[in-house]
N, C-alpha and C. Protein backbone atom coordinates (compact mmCIF):
# COMPACT_ATOMS: atom_id res chain seq x y z
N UNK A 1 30.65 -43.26 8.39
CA UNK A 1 29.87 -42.06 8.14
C UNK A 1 29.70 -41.33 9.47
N UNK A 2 30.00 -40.02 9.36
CA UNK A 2 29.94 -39.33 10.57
C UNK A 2 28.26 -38.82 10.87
N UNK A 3 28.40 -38.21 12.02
CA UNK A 3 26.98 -37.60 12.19
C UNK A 3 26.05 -36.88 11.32
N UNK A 4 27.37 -35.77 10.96
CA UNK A 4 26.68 -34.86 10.07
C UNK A 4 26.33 -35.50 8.75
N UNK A 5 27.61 -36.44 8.17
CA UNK A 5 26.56 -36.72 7.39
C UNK A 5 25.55 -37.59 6.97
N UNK A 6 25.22 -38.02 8.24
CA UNK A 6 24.08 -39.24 8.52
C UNK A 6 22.94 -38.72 8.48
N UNK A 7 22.89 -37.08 9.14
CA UNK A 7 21.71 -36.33 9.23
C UNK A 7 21.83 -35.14 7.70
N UNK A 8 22.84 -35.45 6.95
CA UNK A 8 22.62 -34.46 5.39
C UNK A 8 21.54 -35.62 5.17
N UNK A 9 22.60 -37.06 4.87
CA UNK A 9 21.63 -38.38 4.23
C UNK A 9 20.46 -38.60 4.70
N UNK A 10 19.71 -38.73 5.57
CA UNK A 10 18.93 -38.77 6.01
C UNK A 10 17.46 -37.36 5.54
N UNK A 11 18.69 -35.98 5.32
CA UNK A 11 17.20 -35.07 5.58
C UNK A 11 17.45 -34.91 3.39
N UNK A 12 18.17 -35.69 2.80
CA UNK A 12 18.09 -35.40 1.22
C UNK A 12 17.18 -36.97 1.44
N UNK A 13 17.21 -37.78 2.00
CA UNK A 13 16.34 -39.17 1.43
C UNK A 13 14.74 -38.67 1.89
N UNK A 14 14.65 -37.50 2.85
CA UNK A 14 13.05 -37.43 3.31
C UNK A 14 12.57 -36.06 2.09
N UNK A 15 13.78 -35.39 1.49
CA UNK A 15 13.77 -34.16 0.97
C UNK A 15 13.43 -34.91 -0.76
N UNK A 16 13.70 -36.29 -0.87
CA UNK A 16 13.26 -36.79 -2.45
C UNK A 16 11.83 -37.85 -1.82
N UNK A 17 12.05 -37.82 -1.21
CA UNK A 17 10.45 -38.38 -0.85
C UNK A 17 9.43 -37.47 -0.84
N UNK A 18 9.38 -36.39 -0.13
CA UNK A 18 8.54 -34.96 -0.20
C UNK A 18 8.39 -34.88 -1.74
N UNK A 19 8.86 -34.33 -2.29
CA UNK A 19 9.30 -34.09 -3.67
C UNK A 19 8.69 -34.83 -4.87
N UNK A 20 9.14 -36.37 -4.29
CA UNK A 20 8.36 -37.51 -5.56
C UNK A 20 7.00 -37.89 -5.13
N UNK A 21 6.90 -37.69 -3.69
CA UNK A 21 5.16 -38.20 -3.68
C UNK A 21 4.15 -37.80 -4.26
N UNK A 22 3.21 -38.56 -4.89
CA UNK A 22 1.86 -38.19 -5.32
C UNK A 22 1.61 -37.46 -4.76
N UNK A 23 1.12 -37.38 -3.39
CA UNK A 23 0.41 -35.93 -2.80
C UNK A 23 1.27 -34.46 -3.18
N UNK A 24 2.68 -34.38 -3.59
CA UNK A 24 3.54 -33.40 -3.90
C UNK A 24 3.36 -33.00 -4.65
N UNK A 25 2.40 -33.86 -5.76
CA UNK A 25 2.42 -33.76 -7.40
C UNK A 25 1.40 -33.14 -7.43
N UNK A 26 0.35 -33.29 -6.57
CA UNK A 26 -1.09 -32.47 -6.48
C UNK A 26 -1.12 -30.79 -6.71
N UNK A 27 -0.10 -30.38 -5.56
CA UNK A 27 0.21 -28.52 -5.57
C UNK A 27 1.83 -28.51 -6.06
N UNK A 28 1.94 -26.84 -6.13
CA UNK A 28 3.04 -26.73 -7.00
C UNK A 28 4.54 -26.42 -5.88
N UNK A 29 4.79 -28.25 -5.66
CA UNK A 29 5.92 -28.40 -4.87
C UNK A 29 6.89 -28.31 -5.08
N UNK A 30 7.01 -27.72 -5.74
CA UNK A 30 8.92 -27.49 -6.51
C UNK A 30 9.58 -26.07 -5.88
N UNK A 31 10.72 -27.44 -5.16
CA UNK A 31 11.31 -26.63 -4.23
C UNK A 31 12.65 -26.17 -4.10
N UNK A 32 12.61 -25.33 -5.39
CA UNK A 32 13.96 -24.80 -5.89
C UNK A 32 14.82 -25.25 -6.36
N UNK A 33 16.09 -24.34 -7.14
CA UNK A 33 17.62 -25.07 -7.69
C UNK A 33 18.54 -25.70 -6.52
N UNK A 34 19.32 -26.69 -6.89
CA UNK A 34 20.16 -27.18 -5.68
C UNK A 34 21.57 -25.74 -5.92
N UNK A 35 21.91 -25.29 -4.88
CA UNK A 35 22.60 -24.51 -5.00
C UNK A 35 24.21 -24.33 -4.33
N UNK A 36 24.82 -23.09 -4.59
CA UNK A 36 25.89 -23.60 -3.69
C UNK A 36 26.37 -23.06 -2.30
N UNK A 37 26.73 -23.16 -1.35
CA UNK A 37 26.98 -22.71 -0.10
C UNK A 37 26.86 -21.56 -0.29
N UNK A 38 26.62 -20.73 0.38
CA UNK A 38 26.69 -18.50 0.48
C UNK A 38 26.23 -18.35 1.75
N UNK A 39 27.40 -18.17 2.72
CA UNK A 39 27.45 -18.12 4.14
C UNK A 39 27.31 -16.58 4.17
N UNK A 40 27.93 -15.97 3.00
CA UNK A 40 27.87 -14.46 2.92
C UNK A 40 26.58 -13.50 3.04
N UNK A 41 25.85 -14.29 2.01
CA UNK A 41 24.21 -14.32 2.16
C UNK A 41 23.74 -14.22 3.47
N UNK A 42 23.66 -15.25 4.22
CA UNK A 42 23.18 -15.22 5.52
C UNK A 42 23.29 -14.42 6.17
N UNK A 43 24.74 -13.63 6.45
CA UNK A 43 25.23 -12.67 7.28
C UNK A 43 24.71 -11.37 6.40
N UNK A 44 24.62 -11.44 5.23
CA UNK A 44 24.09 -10.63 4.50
C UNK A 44 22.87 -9.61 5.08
N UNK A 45 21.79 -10.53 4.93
CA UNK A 45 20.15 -10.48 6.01
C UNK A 45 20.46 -9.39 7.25
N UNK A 46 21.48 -10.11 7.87
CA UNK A 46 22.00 -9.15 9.28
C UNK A 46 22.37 -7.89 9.14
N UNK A 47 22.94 -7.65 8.62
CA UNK A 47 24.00 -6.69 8.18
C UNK A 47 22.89 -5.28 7.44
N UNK A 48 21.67 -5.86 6.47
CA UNK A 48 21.03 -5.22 5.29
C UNK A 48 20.01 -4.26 6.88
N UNK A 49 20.24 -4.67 8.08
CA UNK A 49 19.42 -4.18 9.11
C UNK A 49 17.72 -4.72 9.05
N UNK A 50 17.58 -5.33 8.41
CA UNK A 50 15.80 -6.04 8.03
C UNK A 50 15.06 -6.06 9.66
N UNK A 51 14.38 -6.00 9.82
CA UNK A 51 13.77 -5.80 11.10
C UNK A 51 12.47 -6.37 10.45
N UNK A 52 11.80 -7.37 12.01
CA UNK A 52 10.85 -8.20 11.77
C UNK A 52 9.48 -7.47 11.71
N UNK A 53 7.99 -7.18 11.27
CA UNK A 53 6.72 -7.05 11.62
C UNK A 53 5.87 -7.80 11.76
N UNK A 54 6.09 -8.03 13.26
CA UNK A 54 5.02 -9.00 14.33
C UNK A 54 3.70 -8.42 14.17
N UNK A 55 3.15 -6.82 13.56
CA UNK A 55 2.16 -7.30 13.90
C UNK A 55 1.34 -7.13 15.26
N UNK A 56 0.08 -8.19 15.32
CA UNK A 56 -0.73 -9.03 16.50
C UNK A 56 0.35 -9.37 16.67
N UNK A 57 1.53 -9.91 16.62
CA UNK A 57 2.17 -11.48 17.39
C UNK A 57 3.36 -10.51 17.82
N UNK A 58 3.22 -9.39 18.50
CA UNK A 58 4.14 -8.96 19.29
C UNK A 58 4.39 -9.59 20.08
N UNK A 59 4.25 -10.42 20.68
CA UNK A 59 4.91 -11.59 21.91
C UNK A 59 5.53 -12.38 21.46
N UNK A 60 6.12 -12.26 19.87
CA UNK A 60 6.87 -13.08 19.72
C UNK A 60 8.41 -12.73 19.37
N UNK A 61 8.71 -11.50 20.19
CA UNK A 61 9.79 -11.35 19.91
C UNK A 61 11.18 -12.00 20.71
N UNK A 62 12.29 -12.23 20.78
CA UNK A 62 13.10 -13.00 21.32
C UNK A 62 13.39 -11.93 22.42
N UNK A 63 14.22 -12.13 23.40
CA UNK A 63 14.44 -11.40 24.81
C UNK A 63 15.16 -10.17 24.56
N UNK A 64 14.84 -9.35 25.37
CA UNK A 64 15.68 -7.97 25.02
C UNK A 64 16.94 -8.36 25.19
N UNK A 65 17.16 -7.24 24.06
CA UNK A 65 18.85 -7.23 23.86
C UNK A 65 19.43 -8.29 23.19
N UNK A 66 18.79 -9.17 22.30
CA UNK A 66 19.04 -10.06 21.40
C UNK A 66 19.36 -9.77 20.03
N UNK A 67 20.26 -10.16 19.52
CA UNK A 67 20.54 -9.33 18.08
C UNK A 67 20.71 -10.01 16.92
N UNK A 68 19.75 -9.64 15.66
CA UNK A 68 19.69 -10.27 14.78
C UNK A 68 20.61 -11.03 13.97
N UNK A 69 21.49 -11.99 13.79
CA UNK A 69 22.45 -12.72 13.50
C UNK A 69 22.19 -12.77 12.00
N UNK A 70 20.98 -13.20 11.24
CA UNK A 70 20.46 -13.35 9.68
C UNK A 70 19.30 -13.83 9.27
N UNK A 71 18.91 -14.17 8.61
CA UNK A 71 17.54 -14.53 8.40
C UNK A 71 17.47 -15.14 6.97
N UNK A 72 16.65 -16.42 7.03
CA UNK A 72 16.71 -16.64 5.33
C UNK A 72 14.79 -17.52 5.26
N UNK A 73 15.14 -17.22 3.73
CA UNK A 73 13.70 -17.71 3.14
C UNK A 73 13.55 -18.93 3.28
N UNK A 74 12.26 -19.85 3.52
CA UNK A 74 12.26 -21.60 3.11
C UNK A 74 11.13 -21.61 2.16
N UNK A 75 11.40 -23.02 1.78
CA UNK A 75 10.34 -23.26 0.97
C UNK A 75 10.11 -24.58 0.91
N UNK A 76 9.44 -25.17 1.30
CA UNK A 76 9.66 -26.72 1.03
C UNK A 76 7.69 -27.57 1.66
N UNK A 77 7.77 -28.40 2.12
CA UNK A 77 6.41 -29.37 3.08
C UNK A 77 6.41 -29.26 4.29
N UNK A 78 4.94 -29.11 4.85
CA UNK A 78 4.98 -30.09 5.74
C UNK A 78 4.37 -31.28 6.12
N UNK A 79 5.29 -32.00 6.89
CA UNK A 79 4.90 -33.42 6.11
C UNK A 79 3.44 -34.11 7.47
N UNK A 80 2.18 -34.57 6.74
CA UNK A 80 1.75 -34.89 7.98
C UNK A 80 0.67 -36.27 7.52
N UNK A 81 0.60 -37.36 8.54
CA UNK A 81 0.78 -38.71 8.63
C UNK A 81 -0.33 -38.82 9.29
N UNK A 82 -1.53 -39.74 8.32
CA UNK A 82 -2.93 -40.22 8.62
C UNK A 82 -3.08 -41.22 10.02
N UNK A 83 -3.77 -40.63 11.38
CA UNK A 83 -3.40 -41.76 12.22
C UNK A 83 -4.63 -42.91 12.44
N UNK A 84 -5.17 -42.69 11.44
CA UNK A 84 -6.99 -43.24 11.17
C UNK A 84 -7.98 -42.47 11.99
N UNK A 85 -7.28 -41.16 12.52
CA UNK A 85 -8.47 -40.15 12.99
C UNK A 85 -8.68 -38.97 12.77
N UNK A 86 -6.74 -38.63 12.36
CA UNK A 86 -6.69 -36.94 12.36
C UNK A 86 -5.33 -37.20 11.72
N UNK A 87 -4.69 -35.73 11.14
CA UNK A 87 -3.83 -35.64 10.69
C UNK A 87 -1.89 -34.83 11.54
N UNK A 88 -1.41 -36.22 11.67
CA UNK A 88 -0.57 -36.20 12.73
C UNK A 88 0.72 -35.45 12.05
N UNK A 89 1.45 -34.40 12.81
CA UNK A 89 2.68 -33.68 12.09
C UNK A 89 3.70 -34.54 12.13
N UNK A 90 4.31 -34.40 11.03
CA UNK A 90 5.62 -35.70 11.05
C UNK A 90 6.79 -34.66 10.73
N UNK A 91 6.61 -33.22 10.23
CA UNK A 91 8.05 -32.49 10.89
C UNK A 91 7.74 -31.80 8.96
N UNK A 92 8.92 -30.97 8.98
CA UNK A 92 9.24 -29.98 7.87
C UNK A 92 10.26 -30.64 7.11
N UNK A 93 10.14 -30.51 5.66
CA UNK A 93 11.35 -30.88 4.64
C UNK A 93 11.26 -29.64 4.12
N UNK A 94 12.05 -28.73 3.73
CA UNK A 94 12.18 -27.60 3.09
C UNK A 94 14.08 -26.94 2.85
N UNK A 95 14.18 -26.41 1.71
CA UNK A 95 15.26 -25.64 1.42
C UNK A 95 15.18 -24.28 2.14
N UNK A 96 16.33 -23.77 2.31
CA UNK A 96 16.74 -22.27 2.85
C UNK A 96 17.34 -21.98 2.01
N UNK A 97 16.51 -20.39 1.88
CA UNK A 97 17.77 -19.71 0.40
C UNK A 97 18.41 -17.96 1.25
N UNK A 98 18.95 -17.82 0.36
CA UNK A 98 19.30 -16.55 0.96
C UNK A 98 18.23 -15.38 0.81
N UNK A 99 17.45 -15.03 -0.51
CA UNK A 99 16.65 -14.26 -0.73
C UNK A 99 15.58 -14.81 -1.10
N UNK A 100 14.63 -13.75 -1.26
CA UNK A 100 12.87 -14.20 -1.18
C UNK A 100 12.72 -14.77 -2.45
N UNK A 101 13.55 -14.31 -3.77
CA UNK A 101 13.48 -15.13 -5.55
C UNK A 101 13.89 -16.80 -5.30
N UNK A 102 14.21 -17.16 -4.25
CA UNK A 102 14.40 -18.61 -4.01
C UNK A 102 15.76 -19.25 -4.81
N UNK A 103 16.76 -18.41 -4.55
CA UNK A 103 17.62 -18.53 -5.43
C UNK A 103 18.90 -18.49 -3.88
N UNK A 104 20.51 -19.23 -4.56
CA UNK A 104 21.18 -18.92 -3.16
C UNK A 104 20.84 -19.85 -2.00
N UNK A 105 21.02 -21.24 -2.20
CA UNK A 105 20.68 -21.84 -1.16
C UNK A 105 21.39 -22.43 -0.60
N UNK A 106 21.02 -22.07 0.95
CA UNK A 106 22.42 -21.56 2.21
C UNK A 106 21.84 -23.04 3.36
N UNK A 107 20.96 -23.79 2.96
CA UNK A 107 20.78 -24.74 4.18
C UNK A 107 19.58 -25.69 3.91
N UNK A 108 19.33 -26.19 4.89
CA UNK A 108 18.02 -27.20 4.60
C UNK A 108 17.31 -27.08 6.52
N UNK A 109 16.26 -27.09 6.55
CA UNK A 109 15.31 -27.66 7.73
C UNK A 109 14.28 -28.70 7.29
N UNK A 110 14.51 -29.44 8.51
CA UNK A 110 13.79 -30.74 8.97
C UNK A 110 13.82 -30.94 10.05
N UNK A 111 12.91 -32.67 10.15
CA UNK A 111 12.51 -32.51 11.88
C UNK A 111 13.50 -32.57 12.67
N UNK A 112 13.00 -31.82 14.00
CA UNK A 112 13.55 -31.61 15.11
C UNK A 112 13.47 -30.97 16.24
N UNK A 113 13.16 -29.59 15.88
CA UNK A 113 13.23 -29.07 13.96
C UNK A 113 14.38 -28.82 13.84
N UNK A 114 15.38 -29.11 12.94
CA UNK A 114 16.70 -28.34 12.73
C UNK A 114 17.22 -27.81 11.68
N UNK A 115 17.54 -27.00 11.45
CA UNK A 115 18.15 -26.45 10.68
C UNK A 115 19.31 -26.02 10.83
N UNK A 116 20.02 -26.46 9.56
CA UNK A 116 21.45 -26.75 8.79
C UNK A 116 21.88 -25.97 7.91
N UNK A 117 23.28 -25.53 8.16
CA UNK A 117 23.65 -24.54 7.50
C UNK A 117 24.80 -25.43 6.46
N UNK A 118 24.87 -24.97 5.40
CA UNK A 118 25.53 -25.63 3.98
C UNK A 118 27.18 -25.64 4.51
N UNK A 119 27.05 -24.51 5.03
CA UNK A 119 28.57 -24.42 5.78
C UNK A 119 29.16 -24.94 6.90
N UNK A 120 28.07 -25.31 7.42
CA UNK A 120 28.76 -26.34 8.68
C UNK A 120 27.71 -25.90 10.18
N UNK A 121 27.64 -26.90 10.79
CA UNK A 121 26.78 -26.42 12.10
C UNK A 121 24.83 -26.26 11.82
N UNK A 122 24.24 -26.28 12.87
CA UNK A 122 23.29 -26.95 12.66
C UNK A 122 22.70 -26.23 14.30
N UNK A 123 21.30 -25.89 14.52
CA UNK A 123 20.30 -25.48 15.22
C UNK A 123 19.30 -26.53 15.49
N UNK A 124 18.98 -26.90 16.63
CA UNK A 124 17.66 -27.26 17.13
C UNK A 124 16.70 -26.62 17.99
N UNK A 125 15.62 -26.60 17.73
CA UNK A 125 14.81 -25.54 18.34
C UNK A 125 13.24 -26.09 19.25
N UNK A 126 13.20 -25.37 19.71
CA UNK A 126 12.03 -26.11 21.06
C UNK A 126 10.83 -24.33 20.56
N UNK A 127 9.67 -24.86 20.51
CA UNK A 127 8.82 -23.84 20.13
C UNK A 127 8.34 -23.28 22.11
N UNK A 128 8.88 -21.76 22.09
CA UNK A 128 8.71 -21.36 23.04
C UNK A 128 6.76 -20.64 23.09
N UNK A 129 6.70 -19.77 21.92
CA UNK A 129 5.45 -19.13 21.58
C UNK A 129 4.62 -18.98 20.47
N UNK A 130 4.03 -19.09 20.22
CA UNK A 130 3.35 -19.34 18.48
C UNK A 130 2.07 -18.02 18.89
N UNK A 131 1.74 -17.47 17.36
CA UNK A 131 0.62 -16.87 17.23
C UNK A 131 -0.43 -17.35 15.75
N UNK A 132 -1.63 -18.12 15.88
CA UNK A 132 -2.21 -17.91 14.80
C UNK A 132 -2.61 -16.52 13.98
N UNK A 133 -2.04 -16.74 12.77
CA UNK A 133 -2.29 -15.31 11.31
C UNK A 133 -3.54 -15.61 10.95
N UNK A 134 -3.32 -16.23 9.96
CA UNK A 134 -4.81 -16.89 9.34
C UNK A 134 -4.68 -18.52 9.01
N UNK A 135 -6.10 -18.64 8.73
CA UNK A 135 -6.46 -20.05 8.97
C UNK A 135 -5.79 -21.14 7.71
N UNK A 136 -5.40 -20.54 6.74
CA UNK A 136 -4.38 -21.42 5.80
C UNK A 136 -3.64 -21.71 5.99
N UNK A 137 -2.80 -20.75 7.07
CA UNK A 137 -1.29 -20.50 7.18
C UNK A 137 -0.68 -21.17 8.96
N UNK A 138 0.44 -22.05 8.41
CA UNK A 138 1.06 -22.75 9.73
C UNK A 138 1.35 -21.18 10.94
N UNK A 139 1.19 -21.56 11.87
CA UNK A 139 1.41 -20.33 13.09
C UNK A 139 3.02 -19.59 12.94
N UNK A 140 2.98 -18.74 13.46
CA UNK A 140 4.22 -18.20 13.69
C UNK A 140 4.63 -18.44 15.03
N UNK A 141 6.00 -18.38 14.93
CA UNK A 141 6.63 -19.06 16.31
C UNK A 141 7.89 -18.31 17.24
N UNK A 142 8.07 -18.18 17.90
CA UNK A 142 9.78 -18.02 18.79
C UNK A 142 9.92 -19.39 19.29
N UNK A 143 10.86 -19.62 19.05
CA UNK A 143 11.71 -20.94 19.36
C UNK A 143 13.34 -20.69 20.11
N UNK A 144 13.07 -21.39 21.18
CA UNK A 144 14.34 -21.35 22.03
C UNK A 144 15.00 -22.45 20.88
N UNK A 145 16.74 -22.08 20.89
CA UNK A 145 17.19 -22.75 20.89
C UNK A 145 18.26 -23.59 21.63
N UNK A 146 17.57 -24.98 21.66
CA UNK A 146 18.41 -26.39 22.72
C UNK A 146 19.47 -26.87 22.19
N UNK A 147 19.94 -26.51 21.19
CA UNK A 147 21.21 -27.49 20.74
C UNK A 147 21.73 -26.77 19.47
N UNK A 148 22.89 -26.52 19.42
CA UNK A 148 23.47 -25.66 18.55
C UNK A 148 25.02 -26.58 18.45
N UNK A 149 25.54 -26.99 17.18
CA UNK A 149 26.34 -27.74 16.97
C UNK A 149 27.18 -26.72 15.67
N UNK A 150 28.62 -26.64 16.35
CA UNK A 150 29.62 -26.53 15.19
C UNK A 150 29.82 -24.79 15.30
N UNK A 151 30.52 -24.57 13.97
CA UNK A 151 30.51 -22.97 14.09
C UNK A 151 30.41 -22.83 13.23
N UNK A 152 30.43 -21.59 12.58
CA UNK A 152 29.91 -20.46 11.30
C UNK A 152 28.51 -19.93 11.41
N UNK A 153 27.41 -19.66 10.78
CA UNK A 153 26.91 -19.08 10.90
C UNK A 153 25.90 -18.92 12.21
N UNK A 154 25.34 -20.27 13.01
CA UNK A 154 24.46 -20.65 13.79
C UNK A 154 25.18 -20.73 14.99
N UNK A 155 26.64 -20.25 15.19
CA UNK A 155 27.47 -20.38 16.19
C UNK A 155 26.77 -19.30 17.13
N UNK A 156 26.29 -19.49 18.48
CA UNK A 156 25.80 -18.44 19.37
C UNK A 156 24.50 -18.32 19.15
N UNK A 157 23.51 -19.06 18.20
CA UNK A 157 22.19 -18.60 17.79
C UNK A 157 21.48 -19.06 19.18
N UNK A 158 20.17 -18.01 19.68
CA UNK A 158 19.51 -18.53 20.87
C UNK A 158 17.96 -18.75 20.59
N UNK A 159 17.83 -17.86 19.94
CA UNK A 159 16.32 -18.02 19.31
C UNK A 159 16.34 -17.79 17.85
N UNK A 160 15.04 -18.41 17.69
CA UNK A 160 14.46 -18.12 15.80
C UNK A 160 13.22 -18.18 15.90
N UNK A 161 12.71 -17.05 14.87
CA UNK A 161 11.16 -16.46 14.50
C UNK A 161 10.83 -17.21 13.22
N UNK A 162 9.37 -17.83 13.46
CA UNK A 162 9.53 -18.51 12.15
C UNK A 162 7.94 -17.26 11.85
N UNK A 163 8.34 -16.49 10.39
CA UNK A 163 7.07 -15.27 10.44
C UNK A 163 6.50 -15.82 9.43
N UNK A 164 6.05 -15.10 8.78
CA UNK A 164 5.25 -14.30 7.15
C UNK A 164 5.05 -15.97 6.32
N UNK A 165 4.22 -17.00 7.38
CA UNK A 165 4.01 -18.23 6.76
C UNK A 165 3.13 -18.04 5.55
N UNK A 166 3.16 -19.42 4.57
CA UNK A 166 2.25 -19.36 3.52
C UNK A 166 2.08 -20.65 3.63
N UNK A 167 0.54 -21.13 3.93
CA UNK A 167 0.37 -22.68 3.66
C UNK A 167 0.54 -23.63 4.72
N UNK A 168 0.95 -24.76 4.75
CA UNK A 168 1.40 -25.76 5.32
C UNK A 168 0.46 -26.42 5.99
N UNK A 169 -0.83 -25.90 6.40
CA UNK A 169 -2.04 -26.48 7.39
C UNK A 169 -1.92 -27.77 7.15
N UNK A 170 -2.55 -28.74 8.23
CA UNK A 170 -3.20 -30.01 7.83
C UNK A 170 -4.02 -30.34 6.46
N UNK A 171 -4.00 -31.56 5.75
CA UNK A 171 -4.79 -31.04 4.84
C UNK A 171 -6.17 -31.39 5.26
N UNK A 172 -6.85 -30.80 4.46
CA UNK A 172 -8.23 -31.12 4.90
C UNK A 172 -9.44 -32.01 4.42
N UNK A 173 -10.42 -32.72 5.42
CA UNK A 173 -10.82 -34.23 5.37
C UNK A 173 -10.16 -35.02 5.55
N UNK A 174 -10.45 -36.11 5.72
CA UNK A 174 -9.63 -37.04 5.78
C UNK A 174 -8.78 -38.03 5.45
N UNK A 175 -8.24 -38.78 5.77
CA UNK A 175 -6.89 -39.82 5.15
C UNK A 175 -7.92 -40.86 4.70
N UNK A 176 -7.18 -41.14 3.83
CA UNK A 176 -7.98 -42.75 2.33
C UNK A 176 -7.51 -44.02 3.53
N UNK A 177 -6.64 -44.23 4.22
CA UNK A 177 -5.96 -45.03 4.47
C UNK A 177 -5.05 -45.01 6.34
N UNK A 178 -4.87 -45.47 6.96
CA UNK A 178 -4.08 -45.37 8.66
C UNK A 178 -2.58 -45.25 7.87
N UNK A 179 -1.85 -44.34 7.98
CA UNK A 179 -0.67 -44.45 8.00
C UNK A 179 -0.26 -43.23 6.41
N UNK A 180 -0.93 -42.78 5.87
CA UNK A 180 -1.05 -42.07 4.70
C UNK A 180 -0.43 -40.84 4.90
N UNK A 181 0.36 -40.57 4.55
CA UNK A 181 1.36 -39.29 4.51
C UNK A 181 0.84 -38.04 3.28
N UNK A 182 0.74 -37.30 3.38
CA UNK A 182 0.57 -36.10 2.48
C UNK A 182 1.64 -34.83 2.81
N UNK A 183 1.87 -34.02 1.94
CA UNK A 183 2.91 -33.25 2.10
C UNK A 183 2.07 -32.00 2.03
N UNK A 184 2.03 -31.00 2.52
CA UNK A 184 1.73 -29.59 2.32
C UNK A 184 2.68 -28.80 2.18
N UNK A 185 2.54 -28.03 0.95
CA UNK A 185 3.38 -26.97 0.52
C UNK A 185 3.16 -25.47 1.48
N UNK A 186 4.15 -25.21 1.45
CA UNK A 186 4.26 -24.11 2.82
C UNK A 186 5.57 -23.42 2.46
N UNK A 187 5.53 -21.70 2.65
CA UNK A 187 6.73 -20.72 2.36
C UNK A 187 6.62 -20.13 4.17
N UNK A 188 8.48 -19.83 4.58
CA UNK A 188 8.66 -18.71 5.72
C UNK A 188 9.46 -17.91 5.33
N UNK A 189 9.86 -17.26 6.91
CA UNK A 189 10.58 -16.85 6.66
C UNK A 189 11.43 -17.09 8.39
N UNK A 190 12.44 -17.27 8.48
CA UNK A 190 13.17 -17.78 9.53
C UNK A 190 14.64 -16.62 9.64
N UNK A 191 13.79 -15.93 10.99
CA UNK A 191 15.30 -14.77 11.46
C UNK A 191 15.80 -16.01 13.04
N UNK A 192 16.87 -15.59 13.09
CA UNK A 192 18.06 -16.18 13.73
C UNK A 192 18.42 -14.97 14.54
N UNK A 193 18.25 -15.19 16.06
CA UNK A 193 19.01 -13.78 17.26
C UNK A 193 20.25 -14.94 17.20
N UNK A 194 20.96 -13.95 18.33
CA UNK A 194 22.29 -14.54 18.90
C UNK A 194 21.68 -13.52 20.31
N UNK A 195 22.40 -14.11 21.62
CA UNK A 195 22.46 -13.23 22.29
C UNK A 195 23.05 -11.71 22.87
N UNK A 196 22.57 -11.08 23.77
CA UNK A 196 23.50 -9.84 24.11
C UNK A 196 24.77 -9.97 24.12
């Protein structure tokens, strides 16, 4: 088994765990049709000219002269792990689709954070800046990206905006148990620069 698909296997065995856990079953975690590759889609986003609204979180734009490569919807958890004091982040399981109807799905993110494109190649990202929205909602981010593997769509990607969150906070009170995992349901939206 090669790399890649040690890390598909790996992010579909954490992606049916999210999914089947009790805590999943609590809110409405259903996280779309399995779909088929649409690399077209992606480039699609780019192309349609979509331009981001930061908003307060104007500092989170990627470096001048950076140019929008594509952008796609997620939808999925985040996953976070009782340490008998507080509630510790254990990383994102979520689908990428091409459009906001959650339909068209072009990839998967998980921890790393990385995100994977259906077509080949794969992003890792280091959180450069975050802005809190509101208090439900996981922060918005610019993220350098450290590791970029393969080609097609993520080929040249340098940064990604993670915006227009829904959800995902810690949950709130505390863990029954040391070691207790809960999933929070959480929607983005994730644009992709390339450089000048």
């Amino acid at each position: 088994m090669n790399a890649r698909s040690h890390r598909s296997a790996r992010y579909r065995l954490a992606f049916a765990a999210a999914v089947l856990s009790p805590a999943a079953c609590n809110t409405d975690a259903s996280l779309g049709p399995e779909g088929v590759p649409a690399v077209a889609a992606l480039s699609s986003a780019a192309s349609a000219g979509r331009s981001v609204d930061l908003g307060a979180c104007g500092h989170l734009h990627p470096p001048a002269g950076s140019r929008l490569a594509f952008h796609t919807y997620a939808r999925g958890v985040q996953v976070y792990r009782w340490s008998g004091q507080a509630w510790l982040f254990n990383g994102p399981v979520a689908t990428l689709y091409a459009n906001a109807g959650n339909t068209g799905v072009v990839g998967s993110h998980y921890g790393g954070p990385t995100w994977e494109a259906n077509s080949g190649g794969l992003v890792v990202g280091a959180v450069s800046k975050r802005c809190e929205v509101a208090a439900a909602d996981i922060p918005w981010l610019l993220l350098d990206v450290i590791r970029n593997d393969g080609p097609g769509v993520f080929h040249g990607v340098t940064h990604i905006q993670r915006v227009n969150t829904g959800g995902g906070q810690p949950p709130a009170g505390n863990g029954e148990f040391s070691g207790e995992v809960r999933n929070v349901p959480y929607t983005a939206q994730y644009f992709f620069y390339r450089a000048p």
